[in-house]
Protein backbone atom coordinates (compact mmCIF):
# COMPACT_ATOMS: atom_id res chain seq x y z
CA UNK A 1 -56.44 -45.84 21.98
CA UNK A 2 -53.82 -43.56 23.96
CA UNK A 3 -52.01 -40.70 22.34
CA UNK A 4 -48.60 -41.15 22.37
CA UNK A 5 -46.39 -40.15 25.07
CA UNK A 6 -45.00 -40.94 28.52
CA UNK A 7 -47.39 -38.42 30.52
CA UNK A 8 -50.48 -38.11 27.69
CA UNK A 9 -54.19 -38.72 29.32
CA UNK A 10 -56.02 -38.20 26.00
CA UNK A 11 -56.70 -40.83 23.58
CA UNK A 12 -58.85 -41.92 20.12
CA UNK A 13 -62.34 -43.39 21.05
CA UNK A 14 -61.06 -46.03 18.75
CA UNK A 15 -58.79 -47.15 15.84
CA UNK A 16 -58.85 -49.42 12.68
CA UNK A 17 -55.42 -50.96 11.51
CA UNK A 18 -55.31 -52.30 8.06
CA UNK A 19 -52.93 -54.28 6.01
CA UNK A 20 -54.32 -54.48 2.68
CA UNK A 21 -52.59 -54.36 -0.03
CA UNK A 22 -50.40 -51.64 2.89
CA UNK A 23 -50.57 -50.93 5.91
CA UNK A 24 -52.94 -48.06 7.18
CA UNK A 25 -54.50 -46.85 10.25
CA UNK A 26 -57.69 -44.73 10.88
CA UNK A 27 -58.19 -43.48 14.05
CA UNK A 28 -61.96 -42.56 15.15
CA UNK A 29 -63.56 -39.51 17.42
CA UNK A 30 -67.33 -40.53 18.29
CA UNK A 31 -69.37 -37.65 19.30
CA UNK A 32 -72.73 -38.24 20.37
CA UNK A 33 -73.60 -34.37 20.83
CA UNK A 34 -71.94 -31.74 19.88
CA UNK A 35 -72.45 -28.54 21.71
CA UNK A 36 -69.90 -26.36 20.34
CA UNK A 37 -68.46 -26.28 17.05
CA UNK A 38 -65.54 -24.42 17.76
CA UNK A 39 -64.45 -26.40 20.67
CA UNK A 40 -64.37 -29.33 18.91
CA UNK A 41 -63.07 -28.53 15.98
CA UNK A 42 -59.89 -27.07 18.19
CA UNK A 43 -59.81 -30.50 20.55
CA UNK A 44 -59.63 -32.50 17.08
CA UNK A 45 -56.85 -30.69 15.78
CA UNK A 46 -54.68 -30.72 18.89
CA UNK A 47 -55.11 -34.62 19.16
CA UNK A 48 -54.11 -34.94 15.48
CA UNK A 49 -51.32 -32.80 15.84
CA UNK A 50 -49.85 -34.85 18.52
CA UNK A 51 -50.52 -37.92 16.78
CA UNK A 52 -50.74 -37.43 13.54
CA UNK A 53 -49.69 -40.67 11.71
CA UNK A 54 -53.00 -41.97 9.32
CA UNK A 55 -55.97 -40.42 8.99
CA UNK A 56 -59.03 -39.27 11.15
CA UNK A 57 -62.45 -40.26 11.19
CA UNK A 58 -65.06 -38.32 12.72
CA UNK A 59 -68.05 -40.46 13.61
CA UNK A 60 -71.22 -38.02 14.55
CA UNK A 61 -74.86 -39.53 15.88
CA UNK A 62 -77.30 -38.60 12.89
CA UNK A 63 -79.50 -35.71 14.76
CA UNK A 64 -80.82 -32.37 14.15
CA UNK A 65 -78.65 -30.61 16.50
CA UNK A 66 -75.50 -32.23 15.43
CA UNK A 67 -75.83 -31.56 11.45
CA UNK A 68 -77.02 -28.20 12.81
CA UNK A 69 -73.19 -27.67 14.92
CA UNK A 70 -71.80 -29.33 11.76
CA UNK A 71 -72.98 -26.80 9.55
CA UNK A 72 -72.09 -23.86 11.57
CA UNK A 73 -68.72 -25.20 11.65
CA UNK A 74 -68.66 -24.63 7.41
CA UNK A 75 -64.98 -25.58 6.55
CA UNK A 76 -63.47 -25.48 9.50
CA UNK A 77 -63.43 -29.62 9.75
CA UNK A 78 -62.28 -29.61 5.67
CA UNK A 79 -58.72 -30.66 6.96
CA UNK A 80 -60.08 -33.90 8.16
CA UNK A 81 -60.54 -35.21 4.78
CA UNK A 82 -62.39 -35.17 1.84
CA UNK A 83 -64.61 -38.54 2.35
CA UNK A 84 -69.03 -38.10 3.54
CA UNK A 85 -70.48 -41.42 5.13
CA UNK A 86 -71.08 -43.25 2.13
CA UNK A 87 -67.69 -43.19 0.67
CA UNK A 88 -66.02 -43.96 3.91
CA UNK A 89 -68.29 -46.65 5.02
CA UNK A 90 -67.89 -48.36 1.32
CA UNK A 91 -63.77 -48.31 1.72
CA UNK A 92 -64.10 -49.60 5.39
CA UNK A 93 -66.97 -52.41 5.09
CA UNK A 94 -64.22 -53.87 2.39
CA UNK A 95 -61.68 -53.26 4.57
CA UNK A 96 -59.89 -51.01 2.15
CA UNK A 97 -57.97 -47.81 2.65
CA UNK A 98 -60.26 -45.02 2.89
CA UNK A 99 -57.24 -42.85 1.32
CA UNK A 100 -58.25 -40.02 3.56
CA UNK A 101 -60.08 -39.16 6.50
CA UNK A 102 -63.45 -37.00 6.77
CA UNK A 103 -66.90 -37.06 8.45
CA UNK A 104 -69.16 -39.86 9.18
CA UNK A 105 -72.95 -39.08 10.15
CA UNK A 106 -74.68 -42.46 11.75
């Protein structure tokens, strides 16, 4: 899903639009490996700042270096939310709301 914007070349890996009981929208950053921490945390915040309408879900493979580049991130990915997997997968298998944004390890 494109950012908005005439000339913008970056864009959500994907997004969920729902409708019930209102309208909301989720829009999803997969990252199979992440290398650095910083960088990403810094890539996620520029994209949300440019688009910033509904919440963000960050969906991370389940591995040993990514929990490892997760946790030596400590709260600099708080902003995205206060939801873990379980939480977040609950709300969006019912296709409710997830009322927030956060962190999704699969």
């Amino acid at each position: 899903m494109p950012l908005p914007g005439e000339r913008e070349l970056r864009a959500w890996d994907a997004e969920i639009l729902g409708g019930h009981p209102s309208q909301w929208r989720a829009r999803i950053e997969a990252e199979t490996r992440i290398s650095d921490g910083q960088a990403l945390e810094r890539r996620l915040g520029l994209k949300f700042r440019d688009d910033p309408g509904g919440q963000l879900i960050l969906l991370v493979s389940d591995t040993r270096t990514n929990r490892r580049a997760l946790a030596s991130i400590g709260t600099g990915l708080d902003w995205l939310g206060p939801h873990g997997t379980r939480e977040m997968m609950a709300a969006l298998s019912a296709g409710r709301d997830p009322g927030g944004g956060g962190i999704v390890i699969l």
